[in-house]
C-alpha atoms as a PDB file:
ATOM      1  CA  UNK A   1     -37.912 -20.512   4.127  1.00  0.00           C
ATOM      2  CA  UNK A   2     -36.769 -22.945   1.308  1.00  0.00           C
ATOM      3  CA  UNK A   3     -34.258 -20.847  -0.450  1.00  0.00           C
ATOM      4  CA  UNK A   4     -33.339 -18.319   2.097  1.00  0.00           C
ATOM      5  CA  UNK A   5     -31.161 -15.027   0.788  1.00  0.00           C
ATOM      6  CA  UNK A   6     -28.785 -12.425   1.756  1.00  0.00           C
ATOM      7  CA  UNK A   7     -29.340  -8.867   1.172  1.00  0.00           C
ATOM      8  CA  UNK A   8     -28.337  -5.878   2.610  1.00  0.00           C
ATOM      9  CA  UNK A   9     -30.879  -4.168   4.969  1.00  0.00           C
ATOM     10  CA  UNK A  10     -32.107  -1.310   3.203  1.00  0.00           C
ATOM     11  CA  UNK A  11     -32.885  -3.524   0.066  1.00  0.00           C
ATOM     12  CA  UNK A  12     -34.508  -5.399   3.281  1.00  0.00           C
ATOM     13  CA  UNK A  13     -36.476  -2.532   4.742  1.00  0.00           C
ATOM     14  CA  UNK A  14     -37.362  -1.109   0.697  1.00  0.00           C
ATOM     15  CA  UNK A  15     -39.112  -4.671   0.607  1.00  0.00           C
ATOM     16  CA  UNK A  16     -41.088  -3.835   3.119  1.00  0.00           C
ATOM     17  CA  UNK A  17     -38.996  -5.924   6.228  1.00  0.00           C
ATOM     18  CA  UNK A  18     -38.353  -3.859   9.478  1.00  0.00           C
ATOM     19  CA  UNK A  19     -35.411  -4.347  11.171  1.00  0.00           C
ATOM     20  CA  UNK A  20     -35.652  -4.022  14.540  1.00  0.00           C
ATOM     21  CA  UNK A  21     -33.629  -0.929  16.680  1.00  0.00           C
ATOM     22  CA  UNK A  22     -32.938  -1.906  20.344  1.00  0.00           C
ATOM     23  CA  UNK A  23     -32.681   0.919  22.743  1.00  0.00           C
ATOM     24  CA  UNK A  24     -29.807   0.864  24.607  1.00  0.00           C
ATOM     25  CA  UNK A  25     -28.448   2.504  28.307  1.00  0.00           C
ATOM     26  CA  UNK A  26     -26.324   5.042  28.896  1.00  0.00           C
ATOM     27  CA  UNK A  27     -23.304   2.969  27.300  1.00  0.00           C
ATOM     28  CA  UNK A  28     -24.928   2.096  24.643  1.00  0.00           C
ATOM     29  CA  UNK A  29     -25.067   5.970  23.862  1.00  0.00           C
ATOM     30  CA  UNK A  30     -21.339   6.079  24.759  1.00  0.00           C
ATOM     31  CA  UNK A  31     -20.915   3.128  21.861  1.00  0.00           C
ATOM     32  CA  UNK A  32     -22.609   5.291  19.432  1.00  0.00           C
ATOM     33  CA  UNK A  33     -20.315   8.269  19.912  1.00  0.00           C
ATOM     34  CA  UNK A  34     -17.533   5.742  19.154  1.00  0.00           C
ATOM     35  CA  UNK A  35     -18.725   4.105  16.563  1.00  0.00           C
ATOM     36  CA  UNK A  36     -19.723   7.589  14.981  1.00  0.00           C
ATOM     37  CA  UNK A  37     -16.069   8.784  15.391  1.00  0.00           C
ATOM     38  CA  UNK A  38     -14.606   5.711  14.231  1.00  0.00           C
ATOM     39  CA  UNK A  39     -16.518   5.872  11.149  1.00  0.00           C
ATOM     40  CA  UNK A  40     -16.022   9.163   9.887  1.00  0.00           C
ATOM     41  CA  UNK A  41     -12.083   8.417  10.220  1.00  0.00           C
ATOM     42  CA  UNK A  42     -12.265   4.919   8.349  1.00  0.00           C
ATOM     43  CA  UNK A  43     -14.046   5.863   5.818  1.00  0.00           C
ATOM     44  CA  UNK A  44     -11.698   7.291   3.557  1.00  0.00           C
ATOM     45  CA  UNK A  45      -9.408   4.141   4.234  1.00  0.00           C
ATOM     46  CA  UNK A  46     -11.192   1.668   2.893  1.00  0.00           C
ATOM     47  CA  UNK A  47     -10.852  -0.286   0.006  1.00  0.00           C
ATOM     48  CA  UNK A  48     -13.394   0.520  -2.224  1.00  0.00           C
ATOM     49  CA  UNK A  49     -13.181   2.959  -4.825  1.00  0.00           C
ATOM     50  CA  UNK A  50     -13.372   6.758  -4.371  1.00  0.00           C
ATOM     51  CA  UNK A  51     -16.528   7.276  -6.177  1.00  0.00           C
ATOM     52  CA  UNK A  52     -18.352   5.132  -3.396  1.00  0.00           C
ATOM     53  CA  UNK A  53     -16.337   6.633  -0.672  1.00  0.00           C
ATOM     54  CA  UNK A  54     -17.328   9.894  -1.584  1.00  0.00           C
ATOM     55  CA  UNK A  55     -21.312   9.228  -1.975  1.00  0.00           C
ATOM     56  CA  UNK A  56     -21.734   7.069   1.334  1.00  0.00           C
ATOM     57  CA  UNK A  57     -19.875  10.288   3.206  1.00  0.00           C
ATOM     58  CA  UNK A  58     -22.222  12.693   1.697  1.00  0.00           C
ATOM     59  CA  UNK A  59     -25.018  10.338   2.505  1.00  0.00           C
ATOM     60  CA  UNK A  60     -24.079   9.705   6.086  1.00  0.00           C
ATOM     61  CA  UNK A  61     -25.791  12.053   8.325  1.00  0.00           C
ATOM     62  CA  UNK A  62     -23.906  13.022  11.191  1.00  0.00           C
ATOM     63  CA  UNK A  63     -26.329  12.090  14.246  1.00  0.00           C
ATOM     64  CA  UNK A  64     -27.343   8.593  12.328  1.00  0.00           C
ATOM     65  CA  UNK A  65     -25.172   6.168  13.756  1.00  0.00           C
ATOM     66  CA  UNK A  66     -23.574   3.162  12.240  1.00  0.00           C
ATOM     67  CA  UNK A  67     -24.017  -0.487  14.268  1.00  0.00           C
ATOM     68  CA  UNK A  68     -20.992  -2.608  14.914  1.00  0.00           C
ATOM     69  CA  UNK A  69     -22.562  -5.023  11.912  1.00  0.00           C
ATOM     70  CA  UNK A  70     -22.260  -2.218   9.545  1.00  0.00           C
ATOM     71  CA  UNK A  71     -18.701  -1.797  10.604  1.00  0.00           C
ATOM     72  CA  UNK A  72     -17.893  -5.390  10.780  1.00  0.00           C
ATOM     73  CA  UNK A  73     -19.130  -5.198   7.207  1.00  0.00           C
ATOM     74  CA  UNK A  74     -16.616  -2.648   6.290  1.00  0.00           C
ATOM     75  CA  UNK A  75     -13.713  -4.932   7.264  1.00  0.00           C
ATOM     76  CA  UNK A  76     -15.342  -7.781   5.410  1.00  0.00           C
ATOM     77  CA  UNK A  77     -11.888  -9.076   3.089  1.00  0.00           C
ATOM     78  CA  UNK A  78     -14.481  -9.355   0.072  1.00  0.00           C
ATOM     79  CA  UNK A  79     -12.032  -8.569  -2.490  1.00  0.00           C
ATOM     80  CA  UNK A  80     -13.637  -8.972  -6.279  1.00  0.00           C
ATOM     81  CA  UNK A  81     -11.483 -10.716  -8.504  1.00  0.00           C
ATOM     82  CA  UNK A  82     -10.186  -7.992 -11.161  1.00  0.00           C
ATOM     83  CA  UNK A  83      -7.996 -10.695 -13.342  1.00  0.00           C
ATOM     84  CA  UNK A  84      -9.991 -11.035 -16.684  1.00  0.00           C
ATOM     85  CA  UNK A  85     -11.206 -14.258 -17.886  1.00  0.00           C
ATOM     86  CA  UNK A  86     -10.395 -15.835 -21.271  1.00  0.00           C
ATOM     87  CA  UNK A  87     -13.224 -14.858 -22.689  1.00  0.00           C
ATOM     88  CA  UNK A  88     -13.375 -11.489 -22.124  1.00  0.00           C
ATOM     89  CA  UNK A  89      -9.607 -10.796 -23.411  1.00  0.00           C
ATOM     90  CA  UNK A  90      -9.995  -9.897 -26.827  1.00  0.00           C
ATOM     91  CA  UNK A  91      -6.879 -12.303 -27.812  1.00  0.00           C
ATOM     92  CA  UNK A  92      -7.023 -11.505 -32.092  1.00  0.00           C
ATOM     93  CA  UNK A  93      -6.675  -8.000 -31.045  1.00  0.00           C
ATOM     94  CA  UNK A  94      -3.758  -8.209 -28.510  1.00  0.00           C
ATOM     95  CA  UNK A  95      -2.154 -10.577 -30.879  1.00  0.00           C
ATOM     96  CA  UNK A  96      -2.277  -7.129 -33.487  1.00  0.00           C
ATOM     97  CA  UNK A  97      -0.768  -4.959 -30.994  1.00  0.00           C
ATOM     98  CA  UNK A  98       2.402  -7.351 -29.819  1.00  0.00           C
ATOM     99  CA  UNK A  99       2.543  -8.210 -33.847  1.00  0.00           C
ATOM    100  CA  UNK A 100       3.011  -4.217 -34.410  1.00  0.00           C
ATOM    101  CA  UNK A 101       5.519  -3.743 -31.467  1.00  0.00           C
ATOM    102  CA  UNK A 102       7.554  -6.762 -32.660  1.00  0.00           C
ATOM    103  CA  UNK A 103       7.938  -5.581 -36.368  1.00  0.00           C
ATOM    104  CA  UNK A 104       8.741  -2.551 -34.726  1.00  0.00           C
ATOM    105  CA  UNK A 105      11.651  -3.895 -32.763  1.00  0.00           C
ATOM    106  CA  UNK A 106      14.077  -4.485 -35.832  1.00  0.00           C
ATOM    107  CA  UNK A 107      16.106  -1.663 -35.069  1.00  0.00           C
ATOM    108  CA  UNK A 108      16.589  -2.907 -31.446  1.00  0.00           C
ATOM    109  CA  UNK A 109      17.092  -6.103 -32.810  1.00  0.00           C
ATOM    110  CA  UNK A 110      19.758  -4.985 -35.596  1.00  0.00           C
ATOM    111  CA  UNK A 111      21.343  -3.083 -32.530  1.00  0.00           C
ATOM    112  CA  UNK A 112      22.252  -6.223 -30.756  1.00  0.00           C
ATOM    113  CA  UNK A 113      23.295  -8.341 -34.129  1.00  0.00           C
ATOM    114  CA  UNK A 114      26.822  -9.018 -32.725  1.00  0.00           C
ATOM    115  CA  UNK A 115      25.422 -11.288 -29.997  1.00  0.00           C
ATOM    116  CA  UNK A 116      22.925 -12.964 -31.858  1.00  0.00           C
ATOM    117  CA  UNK A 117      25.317 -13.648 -34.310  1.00  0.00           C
ATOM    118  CA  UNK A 118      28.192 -15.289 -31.819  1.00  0.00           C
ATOM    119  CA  UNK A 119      26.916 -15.423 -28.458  1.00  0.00           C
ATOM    120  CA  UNK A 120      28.709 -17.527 -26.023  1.00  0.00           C
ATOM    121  CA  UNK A 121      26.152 -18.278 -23.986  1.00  0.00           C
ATOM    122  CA  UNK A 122      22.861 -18.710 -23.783  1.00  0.00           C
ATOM    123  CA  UNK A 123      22.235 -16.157 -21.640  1.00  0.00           C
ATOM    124  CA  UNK A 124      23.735 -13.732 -23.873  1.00  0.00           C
ATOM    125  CA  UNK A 125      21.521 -14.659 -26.748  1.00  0.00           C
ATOM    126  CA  UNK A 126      18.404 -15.016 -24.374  1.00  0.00           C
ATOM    127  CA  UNK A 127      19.306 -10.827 -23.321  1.00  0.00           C
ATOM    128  CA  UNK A 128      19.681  -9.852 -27.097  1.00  0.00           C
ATOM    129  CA  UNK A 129      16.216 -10.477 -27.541  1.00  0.00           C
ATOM    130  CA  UNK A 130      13.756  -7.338 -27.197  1.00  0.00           C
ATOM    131  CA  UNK A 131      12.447  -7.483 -23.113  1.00  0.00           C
ATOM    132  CA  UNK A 132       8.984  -7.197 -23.821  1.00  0.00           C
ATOM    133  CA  UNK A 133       8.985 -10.457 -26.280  1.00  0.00           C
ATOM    134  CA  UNK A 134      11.167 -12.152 -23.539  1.00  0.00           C
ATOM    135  CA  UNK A 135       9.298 -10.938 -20.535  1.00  0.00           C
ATOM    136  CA  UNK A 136       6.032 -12.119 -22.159  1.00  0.00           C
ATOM    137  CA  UNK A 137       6.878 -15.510 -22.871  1.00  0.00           C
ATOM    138  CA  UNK A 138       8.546 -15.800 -19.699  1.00  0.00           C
ATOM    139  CA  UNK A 139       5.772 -14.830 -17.618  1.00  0.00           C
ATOM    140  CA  UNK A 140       3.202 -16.983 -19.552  1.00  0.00           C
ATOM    141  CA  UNK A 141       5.465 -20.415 -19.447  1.00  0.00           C
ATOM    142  CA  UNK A 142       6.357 -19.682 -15.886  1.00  0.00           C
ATOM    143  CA  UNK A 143       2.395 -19.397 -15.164  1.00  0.00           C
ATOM    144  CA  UNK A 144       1.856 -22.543 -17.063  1.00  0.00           C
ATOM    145  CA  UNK A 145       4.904 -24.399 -15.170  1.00  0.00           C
ATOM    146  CA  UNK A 146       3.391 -22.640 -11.789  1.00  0.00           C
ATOM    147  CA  UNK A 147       0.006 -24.545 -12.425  1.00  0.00           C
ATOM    148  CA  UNK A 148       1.318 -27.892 -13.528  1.00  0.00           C
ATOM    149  CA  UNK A 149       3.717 -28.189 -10.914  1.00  0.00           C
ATOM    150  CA  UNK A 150       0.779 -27.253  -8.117  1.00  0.00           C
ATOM    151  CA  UNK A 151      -0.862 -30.190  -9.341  1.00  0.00           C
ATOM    152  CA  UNK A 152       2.246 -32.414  -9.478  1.00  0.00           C
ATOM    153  CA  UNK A 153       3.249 -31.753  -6.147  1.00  0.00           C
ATOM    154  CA  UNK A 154      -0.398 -32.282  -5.199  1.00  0.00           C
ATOM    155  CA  UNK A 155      -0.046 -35.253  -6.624  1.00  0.00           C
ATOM    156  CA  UNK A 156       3.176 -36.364  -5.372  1.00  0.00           C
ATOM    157  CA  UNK A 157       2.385 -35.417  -1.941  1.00  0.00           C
ATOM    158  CA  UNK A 158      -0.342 -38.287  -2.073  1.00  0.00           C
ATOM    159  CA  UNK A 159       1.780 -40.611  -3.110  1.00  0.00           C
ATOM    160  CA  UNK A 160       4.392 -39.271  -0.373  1.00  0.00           C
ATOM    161  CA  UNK A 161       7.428 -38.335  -3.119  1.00  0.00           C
ATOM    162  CA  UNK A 162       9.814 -35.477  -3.127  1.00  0.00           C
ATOM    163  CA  UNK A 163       8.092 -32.081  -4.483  1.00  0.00           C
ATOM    164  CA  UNK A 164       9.654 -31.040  -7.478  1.00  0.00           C
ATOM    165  CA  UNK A 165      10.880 -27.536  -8.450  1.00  0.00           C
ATOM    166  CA  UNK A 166      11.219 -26.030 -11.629  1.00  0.00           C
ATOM    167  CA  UNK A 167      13.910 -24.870 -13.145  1.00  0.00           C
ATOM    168  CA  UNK A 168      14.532 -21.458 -14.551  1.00  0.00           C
ATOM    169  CA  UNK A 169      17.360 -22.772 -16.949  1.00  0.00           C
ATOM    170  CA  UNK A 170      14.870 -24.349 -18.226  1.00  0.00           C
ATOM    171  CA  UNK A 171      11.717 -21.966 -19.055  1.00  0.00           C
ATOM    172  CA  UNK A 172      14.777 -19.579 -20.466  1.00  0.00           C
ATOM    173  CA  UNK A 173      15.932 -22.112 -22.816  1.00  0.00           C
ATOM    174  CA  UNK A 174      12.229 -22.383 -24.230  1.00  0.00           C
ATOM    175  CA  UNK A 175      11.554 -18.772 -24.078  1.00  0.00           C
ATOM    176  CA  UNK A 176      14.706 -18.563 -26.542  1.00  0.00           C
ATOM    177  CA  UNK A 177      13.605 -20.917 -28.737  1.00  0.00           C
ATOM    178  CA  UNK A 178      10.199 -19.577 -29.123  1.00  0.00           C
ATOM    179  CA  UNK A 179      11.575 -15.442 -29.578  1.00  0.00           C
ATOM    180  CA  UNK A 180      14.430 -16.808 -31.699  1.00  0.00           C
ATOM    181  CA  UNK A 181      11.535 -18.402 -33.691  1.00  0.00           C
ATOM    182  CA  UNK A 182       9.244 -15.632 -34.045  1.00  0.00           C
ATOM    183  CA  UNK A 183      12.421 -13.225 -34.747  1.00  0.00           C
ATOM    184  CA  UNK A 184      13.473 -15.649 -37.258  1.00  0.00           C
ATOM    185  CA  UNK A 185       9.548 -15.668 -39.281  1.00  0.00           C
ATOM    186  CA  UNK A 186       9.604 -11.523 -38.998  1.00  0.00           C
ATOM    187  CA  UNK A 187      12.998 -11.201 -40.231  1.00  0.00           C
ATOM    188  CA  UNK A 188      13.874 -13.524 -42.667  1.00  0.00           C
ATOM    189  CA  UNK A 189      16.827 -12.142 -44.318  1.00  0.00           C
ATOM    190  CA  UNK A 190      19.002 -11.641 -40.940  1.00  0.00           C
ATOM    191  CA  UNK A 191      21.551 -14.070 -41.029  1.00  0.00           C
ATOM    192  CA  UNK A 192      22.471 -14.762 -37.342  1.00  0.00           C
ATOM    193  CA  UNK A 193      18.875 -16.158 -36.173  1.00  0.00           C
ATOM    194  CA  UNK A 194      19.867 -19.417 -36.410  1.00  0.00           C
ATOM    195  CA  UNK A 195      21.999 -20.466 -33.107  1.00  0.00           C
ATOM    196  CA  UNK A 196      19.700 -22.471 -31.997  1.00  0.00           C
ATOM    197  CA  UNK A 197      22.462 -25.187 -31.104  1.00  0.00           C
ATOM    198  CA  UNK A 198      22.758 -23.466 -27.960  1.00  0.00           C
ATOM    199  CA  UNK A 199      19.636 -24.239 -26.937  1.00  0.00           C
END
């Protein structure tokens, strides 16, 4: 065969393959009655969704038994991905929806004023700040950080240096800047926006 291919055996047997059944002895009858048992309880525990489940228990037959491959199968850790790529996030129109819930922060944001006006710390300005703008930039710039340092530290193990760390100072400083930014270009005509010496 010069480009040989998996599939799964009743795709095999539809194409017109056989597959071939060995009879077994008496404990290979024995192995059936487990294997039939074990089945019908791990069924409902596996990982795949409920709509599946549900059809390959009304499609298995009580007397047909299942070989250890097909259970081996069942345990396979053949997770599919379920994180989106770029392309398929429509970006324009989640860009919309965080626009909308921002200019719809103002009251949360006018609720806070006193410590964006004179915060002592940064801290204090950084929590003034609406969660969901702060929690998004956080989680984005500490999955940026994540990736560059992976490669760093690749890097740096080659060359046989200390692994470096980053800081979480330091990704809250930039988140600040960034929401104190954005807070700034939505509303204008609040006068306490611009501490940005503490950063």
């Amino acid at each position: 065969m010069n480009k040989p291919r998996f599939i799964c055996c009743t795709c095999y047997e539809r194409l017109g393959g056989h597959i071939h059944k060995r009879t077994g002895r008496d404990e290979e009858t024995k192995k059936e009655d487990i294997l039939r048992s074990i089945v019908k309880v791990i069924f409902p525990f596996i990982s795949t969704s409920t709509k599946t489940t549900s059809s390959i228990l009304n499609n298995f037959k009580s007397d047909e038994t299942p070989n250890l491959f097909t259970i081996q199968i069942l345990f396979l850790d053949t997770s599919i991905s379920n994180s989106k790529e770029c392309d398929d996030i429509d970006c324009e129109k989640f860009g919309r929806e965080f626009g909308i819930k921002l200019w719809k922060s103002r009251e949360a944001i006018n609720e806070k004023k006193d410590s964006l006006n004179s915060p002592e710390l940064l801290l204090e300005y950084f929590y003034a700040f609406p969660d969901f703008i702060t929690a998004f930039f956080q989680g984005l710039l500490i999955e940026i950080f994540n990736r560059k340092l992976a490669i760093s530290n690749r890097k740096n193990k080659q060359r046989e240096q200390k692994k470096k760390l980053y800081l979480k100072i330091q990704i809250t400083k930039i988140v600040t800047f960034f929401v104190s930014v954005l807070v700034n270009i939505l509303y204008r005509n609040l006068e306490f926006l611009n501490n940005t010496e503490l950063i």
